[in-house]
PDB file of N, CA and C in Angstrom:
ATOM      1  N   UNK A   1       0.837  -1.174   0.000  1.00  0.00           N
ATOM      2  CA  UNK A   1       0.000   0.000   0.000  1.00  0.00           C
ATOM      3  C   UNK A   1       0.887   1.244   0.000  1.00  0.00           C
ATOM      4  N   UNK A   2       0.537   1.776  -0.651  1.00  0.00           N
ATOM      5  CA  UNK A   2       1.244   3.441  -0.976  1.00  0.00           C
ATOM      6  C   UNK A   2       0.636   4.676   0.131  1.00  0.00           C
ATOM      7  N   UNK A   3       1.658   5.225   0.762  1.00  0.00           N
ATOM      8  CA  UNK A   3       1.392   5.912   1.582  1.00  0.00           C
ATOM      9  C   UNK A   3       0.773   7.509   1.596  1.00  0.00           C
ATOM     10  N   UNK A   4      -0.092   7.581   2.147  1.00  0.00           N
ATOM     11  CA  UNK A   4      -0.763   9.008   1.355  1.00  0.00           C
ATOM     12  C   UNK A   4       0.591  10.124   2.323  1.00  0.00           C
ATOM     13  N   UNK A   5       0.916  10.971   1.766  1.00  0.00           N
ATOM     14  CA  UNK A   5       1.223  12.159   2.236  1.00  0.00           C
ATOM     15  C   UNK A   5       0.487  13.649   1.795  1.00  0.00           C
ATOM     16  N   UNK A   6       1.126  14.661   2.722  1.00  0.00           N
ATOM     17  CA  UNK A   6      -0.225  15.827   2.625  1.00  0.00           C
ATOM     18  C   UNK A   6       1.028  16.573   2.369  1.00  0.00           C
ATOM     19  N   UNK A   7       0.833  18.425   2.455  1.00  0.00           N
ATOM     20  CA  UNK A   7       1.862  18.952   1.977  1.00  0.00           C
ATOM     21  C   UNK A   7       2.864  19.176   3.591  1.00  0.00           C
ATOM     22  N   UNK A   8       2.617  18.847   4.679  1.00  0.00           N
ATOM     23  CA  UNK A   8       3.778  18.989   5.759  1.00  0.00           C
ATOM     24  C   UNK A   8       4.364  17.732   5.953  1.00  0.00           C
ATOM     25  N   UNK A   9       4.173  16.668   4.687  1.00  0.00           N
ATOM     26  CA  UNK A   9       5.264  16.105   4.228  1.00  0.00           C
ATOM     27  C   UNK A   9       6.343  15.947   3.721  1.00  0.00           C
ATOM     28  N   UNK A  10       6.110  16.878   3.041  1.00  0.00           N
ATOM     29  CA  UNK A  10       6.647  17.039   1.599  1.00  0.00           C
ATOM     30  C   UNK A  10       7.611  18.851   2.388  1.00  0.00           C
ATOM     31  N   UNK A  11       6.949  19.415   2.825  1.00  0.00           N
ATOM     32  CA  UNK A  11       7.235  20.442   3.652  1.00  0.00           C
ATOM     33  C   UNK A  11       8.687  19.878   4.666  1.00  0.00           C
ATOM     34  N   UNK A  12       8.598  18.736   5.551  1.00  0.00           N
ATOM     35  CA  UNK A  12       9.453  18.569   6.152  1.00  0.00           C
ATOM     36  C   UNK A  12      10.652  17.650   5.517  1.00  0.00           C
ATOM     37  N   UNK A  13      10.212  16.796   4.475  1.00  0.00           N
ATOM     38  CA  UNK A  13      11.303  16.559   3.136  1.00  0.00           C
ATOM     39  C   UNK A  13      12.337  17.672   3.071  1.00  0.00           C
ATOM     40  N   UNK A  14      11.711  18.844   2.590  1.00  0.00           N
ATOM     41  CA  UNK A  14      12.468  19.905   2.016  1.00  0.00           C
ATOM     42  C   UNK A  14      13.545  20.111   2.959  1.00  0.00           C
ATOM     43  N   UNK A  15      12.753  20.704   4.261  1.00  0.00           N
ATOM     44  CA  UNK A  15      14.008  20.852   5.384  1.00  0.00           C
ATOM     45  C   UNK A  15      14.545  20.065   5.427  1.00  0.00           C
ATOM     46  N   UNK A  16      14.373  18.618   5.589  1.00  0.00           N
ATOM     47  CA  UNK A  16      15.482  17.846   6.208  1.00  0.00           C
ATOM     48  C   UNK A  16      16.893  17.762   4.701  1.00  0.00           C
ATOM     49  N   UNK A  17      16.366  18.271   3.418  1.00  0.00           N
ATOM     50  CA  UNK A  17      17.899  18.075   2.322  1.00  0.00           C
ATOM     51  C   UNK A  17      18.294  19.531   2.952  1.00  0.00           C
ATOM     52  N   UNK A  18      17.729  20.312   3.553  1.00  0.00           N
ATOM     53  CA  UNK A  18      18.747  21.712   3.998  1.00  0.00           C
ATOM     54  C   UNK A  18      19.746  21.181   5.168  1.00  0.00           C
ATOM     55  N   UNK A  19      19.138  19.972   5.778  1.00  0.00           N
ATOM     56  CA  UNK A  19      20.123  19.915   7.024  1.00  0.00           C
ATOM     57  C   UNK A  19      21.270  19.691   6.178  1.00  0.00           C
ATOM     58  N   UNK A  20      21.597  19.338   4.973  1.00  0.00           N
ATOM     59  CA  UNK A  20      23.181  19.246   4.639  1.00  0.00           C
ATOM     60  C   UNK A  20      23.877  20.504   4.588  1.00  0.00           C
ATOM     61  N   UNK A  21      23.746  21.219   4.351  1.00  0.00           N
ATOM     62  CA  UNK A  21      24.197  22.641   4.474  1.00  0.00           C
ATOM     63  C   UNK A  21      24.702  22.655   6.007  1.00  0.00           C
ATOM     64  N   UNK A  22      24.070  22.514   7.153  1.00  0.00           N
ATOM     65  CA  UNK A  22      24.413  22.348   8.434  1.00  0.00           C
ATOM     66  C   UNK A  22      25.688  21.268   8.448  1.00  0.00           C
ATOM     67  N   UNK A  23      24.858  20.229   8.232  1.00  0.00           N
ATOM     68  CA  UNK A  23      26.462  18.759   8.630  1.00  0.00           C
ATOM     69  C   UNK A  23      27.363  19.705   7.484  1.00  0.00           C
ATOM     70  N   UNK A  24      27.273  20.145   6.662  1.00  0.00           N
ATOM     71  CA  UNK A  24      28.471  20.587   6.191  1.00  0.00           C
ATOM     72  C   UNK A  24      29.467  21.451   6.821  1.00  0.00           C
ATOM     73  N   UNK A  25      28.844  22.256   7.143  1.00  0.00           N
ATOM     74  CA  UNK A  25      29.112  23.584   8.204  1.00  0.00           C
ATOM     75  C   UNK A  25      29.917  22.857   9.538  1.00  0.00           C
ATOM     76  N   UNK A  26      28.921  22.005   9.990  1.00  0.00           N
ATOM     77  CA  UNK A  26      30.040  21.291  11.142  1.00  0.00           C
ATOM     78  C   UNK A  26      30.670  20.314  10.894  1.00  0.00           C
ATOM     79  N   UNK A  27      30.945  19.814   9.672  1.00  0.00           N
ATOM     80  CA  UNK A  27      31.881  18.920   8.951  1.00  0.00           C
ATOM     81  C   UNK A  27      33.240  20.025   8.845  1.00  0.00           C
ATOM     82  N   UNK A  28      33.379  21.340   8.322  1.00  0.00           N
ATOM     83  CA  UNK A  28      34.176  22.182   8.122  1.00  0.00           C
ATOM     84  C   UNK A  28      34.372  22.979   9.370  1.00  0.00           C
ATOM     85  N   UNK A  29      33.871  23.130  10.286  1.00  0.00           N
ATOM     86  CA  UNK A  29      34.230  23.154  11.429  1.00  0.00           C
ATOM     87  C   UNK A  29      35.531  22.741  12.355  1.00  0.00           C
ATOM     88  N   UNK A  30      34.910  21.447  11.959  1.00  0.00           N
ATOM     89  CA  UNK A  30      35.701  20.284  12.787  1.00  0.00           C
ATOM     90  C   UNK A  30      36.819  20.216  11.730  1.00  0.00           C
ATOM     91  N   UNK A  31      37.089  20.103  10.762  1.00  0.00           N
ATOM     92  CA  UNK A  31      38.149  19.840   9.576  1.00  0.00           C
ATOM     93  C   UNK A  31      39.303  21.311  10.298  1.00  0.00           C
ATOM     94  N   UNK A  32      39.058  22.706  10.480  1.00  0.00           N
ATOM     95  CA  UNK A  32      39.426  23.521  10.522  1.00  0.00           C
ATOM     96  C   UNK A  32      39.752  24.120  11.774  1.00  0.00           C
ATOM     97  N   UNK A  33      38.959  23.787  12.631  1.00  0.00           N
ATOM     98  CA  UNK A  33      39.058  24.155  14.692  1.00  0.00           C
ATOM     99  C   UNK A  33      39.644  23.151  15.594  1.00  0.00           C
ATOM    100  N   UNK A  34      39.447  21.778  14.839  1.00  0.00           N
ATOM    101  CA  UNK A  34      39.507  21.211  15.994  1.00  0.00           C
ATOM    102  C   UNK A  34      40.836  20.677  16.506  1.00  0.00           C
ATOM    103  N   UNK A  35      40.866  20.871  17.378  1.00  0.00           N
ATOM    104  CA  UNK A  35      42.684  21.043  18.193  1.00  0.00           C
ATOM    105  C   UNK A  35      43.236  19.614  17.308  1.00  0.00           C
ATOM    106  N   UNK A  36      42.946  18.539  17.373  1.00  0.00           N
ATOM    107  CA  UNK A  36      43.107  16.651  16.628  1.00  0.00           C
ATOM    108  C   UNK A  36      42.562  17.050  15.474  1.00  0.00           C
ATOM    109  N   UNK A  37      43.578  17.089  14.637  1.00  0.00           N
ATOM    110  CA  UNK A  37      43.232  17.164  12.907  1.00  0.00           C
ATOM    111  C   UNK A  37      42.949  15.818  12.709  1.00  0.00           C
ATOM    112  N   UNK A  38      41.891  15.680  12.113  1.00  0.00           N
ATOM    113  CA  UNK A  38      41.381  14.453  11.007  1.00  0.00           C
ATOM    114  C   UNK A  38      42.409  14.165   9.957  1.00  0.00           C
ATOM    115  N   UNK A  39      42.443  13.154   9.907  1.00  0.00           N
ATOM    116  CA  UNK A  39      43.289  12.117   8.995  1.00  0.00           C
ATOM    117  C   UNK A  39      42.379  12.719   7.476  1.00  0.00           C
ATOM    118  N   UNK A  40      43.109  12.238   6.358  1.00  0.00           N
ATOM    119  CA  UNK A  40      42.699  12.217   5.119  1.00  0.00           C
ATOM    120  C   UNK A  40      41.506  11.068   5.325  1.00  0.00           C
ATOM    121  N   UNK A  41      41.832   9.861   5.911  1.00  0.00           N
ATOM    122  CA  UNK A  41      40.699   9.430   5.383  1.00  0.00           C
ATOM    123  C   UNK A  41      39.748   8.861   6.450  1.00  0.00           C
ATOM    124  N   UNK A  42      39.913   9.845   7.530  1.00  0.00           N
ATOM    125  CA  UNK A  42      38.565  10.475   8.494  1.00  0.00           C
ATOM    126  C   UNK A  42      37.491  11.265   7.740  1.00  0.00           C
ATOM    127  N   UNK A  43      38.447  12.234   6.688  1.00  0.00           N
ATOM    128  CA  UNK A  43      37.961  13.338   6.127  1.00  0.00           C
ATOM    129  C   UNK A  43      37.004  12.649   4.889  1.00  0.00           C
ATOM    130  N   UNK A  44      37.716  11.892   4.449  1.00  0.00           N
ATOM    131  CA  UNK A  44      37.001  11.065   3.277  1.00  0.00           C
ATOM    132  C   UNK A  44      35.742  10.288   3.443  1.00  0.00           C
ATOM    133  N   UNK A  45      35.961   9.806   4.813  1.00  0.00           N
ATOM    134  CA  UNK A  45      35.024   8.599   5.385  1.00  0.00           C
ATOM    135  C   UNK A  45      33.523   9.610   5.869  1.00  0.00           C
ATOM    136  N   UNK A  46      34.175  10.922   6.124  1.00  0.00           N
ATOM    137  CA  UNK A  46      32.872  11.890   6.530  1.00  0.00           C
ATOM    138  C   UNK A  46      31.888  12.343   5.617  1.00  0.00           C
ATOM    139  N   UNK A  47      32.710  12.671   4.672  1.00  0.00           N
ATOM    140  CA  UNK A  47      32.405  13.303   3.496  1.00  0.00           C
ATOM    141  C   UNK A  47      31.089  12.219   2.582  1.00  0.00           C
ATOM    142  N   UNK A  48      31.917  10.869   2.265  1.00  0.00           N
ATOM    143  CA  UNK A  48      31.265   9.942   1.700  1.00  0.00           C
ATOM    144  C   UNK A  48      30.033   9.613   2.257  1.00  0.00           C
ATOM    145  N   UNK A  49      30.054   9.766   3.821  1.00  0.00           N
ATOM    146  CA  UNK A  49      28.822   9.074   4.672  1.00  0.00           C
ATOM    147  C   UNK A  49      27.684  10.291   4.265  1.00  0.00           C
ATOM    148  N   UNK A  50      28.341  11.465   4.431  1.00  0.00           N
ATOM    149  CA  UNK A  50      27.149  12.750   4.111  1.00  0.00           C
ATOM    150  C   UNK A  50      26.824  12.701   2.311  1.00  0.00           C
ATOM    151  N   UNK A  51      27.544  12.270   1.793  1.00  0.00           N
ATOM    152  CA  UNK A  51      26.938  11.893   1.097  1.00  0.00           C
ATOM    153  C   UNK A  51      26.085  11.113   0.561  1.00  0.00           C
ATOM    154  N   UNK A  52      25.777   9.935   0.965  1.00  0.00           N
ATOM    155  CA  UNK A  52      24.929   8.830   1.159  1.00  0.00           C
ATOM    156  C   UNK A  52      23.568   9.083   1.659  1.00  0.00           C
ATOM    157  N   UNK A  53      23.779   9.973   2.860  1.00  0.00           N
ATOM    158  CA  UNK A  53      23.137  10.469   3.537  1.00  0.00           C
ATOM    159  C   UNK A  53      22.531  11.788   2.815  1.00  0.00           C
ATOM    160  N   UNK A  54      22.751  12.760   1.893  1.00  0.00           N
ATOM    161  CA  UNK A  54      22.150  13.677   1.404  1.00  0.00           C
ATOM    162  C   UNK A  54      21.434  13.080  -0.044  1.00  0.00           C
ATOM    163  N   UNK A  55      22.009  11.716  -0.620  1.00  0.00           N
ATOM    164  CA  UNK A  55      21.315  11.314  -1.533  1.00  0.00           C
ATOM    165  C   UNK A  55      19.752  10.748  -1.078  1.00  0.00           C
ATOM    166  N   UNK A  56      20.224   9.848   0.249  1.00  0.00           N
ATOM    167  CA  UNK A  56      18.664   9.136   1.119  1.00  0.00           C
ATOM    168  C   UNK A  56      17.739  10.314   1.254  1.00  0.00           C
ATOM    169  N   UNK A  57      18.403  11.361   1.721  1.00  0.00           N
ATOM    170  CA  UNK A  57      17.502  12.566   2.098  1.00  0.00           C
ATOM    171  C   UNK A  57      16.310  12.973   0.887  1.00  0.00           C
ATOM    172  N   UNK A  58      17.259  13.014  -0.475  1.00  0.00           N
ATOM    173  CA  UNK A  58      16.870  13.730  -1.829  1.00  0.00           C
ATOM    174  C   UNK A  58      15.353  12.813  -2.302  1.00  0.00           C
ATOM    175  N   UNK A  59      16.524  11.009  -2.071  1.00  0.00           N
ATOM    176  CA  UNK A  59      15.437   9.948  -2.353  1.00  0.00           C
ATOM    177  C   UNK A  59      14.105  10.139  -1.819  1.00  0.00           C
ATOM    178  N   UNK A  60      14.033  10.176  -0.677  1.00  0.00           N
ATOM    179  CA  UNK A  60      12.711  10.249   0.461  1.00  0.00           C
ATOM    180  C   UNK A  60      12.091  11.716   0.007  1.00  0.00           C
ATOM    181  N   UNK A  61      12.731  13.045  -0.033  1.00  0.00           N
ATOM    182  CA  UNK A  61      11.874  13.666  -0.682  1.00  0.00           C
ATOM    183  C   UNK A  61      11.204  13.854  -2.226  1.00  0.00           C
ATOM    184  N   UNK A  62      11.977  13.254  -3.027  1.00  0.00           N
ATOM    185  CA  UNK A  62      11.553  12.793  -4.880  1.00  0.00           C
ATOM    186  C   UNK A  62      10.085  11.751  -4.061  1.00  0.00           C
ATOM    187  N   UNK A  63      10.528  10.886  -3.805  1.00  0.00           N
ATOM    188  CA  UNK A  63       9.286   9.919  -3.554  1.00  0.00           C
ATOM    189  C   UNK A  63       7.705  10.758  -3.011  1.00  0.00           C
ATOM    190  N   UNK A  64       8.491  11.637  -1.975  1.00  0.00           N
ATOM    191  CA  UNK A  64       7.094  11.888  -1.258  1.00  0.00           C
ATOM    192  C   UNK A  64       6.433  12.771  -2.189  1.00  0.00           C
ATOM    193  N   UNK A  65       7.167  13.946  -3.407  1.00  0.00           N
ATOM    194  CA  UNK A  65       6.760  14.670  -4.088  1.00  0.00           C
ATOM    195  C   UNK A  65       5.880  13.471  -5.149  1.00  0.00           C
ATOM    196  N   UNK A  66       6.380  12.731  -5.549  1.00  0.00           N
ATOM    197  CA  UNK A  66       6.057  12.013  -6.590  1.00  0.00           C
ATOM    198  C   UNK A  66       4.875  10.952  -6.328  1.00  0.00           C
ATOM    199  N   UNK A  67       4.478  10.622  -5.392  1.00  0.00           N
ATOM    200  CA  UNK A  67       3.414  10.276  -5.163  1.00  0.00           C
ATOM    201  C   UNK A  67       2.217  10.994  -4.648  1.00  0.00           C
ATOM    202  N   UNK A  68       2.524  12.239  -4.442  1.00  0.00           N
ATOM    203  CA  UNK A  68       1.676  13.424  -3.989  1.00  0.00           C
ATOM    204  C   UNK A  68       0.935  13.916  -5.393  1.00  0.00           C
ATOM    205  N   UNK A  69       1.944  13.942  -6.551  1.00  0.00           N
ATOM    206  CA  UNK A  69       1.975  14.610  -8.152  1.00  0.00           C
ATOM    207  C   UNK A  69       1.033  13.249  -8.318  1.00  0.00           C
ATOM    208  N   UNK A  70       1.049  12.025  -7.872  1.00  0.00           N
ATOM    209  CA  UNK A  70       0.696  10.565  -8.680  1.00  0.00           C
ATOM    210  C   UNK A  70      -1.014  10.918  -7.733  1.00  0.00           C
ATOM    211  N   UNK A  71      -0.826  11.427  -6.653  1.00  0.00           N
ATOM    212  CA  UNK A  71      -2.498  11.574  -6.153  1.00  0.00           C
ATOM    213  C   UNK A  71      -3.279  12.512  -6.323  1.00  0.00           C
ATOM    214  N   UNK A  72      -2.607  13.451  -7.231  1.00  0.00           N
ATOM    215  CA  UNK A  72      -3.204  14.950  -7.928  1.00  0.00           C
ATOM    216  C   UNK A  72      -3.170  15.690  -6.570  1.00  0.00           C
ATOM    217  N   UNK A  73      -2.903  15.604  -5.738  1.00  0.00           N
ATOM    218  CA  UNK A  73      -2.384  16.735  -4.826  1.00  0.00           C
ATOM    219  C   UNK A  73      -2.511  17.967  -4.788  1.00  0.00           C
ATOM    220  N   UNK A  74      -2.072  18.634  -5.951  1.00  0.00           N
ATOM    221  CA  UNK A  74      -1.506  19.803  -6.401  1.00  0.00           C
ATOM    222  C   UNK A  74      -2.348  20.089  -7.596  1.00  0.00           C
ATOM    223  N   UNK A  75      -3.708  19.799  -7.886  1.00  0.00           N
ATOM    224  CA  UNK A  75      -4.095  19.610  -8.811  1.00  0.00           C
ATOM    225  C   UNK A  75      -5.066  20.921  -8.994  1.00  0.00           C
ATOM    226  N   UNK A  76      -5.404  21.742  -8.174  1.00  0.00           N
ATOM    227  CA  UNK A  76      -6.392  23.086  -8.289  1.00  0.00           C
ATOM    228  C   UNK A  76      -5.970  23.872  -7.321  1.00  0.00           C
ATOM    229  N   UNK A  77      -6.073  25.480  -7.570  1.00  0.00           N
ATOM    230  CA  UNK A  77      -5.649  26.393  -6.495  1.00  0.00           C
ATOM    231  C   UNK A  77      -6.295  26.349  -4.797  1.00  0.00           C
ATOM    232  N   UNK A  78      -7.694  25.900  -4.981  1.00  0.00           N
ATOM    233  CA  UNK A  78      -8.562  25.411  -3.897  1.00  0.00           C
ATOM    234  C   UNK A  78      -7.735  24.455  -2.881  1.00  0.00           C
ATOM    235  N   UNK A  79      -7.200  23.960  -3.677  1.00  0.00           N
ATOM    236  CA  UNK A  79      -6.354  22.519  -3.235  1.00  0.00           C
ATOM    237  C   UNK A  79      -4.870  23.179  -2.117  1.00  0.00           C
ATOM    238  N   UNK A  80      -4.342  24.034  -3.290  1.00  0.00           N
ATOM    239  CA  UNK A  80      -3.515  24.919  -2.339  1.00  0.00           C
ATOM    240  C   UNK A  80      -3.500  25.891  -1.262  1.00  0.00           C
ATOM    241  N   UNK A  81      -4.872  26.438  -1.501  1.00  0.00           N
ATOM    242  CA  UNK A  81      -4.856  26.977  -0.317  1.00  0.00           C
ATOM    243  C   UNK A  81      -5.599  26.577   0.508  1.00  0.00           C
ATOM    244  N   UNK A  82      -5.820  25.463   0.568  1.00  0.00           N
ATOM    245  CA  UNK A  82      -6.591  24.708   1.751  1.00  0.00           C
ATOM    246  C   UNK A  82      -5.506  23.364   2.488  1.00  0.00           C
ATOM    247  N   UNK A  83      -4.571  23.588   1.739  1.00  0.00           N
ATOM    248  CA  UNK A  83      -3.198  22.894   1.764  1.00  0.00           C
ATOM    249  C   UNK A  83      -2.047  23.863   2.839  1.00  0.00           C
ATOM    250  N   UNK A  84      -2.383  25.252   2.575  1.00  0.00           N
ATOM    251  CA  UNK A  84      -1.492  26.277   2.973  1.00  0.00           C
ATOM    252  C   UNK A  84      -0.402  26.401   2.078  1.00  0.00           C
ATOM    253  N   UNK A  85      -0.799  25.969   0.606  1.00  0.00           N
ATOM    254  CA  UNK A  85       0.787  26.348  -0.216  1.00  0.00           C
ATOM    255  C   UNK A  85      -0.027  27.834  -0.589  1.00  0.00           C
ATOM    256  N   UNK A  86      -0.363  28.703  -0.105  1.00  0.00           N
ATOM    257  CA  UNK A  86      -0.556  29.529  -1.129  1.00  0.00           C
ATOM    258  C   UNK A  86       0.369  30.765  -0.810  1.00  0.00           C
ATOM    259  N   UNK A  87       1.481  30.827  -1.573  1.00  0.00           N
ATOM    260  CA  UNK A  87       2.295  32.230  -1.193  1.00  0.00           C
ATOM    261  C   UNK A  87       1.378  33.633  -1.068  1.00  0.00           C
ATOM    262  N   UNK A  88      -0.043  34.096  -1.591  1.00  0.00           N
ATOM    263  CA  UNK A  88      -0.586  35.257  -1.337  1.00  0.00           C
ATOM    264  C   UNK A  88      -2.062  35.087  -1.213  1.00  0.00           C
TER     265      UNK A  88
END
């Protein structure tokens, strides 16, 4: 069974691919402050995992968009603003 989502699904999708911007931030942090320099391939092993990790992120939000688009969701302005997408 296919899971219905609404738009503070798809809403909290979005944020969670911004948290990479953050792990990045304290990925470069730590690369640059921290008294114990990381090895090359501490640095590598971090890097790769956030990456994995920002692709799962991307995955889970494509899906939730794409079955939202597959349930017409988004299908009339009524829809949006009874949704709360409506920018005005």
């Amino acid at each position: 069974m296919t899971q219905k989502y609404e738009s503070p699904d798809l809403e909290g999708a979005i944020m969670e691919v911004w948290h990479t911007k953050d792990d990045l931030d304290l990925i470069s942090e730590r690369i640059l402050d921290d008294p114990k320099p990381m090895t090359e391939d501490e640095i590598a092993n971090v890097l790769i995992g956030l990456s994995e990790l920002h692709e799962t992120r991307c995955k889970k939000l494509f899906n939730i968009f794409e079955t939202m688009v597959y349930e017409n969701c988004f299908n009339n302005k009524a829809d949006f603003i009874s949704r709360g997408l409506n920018d005005g």
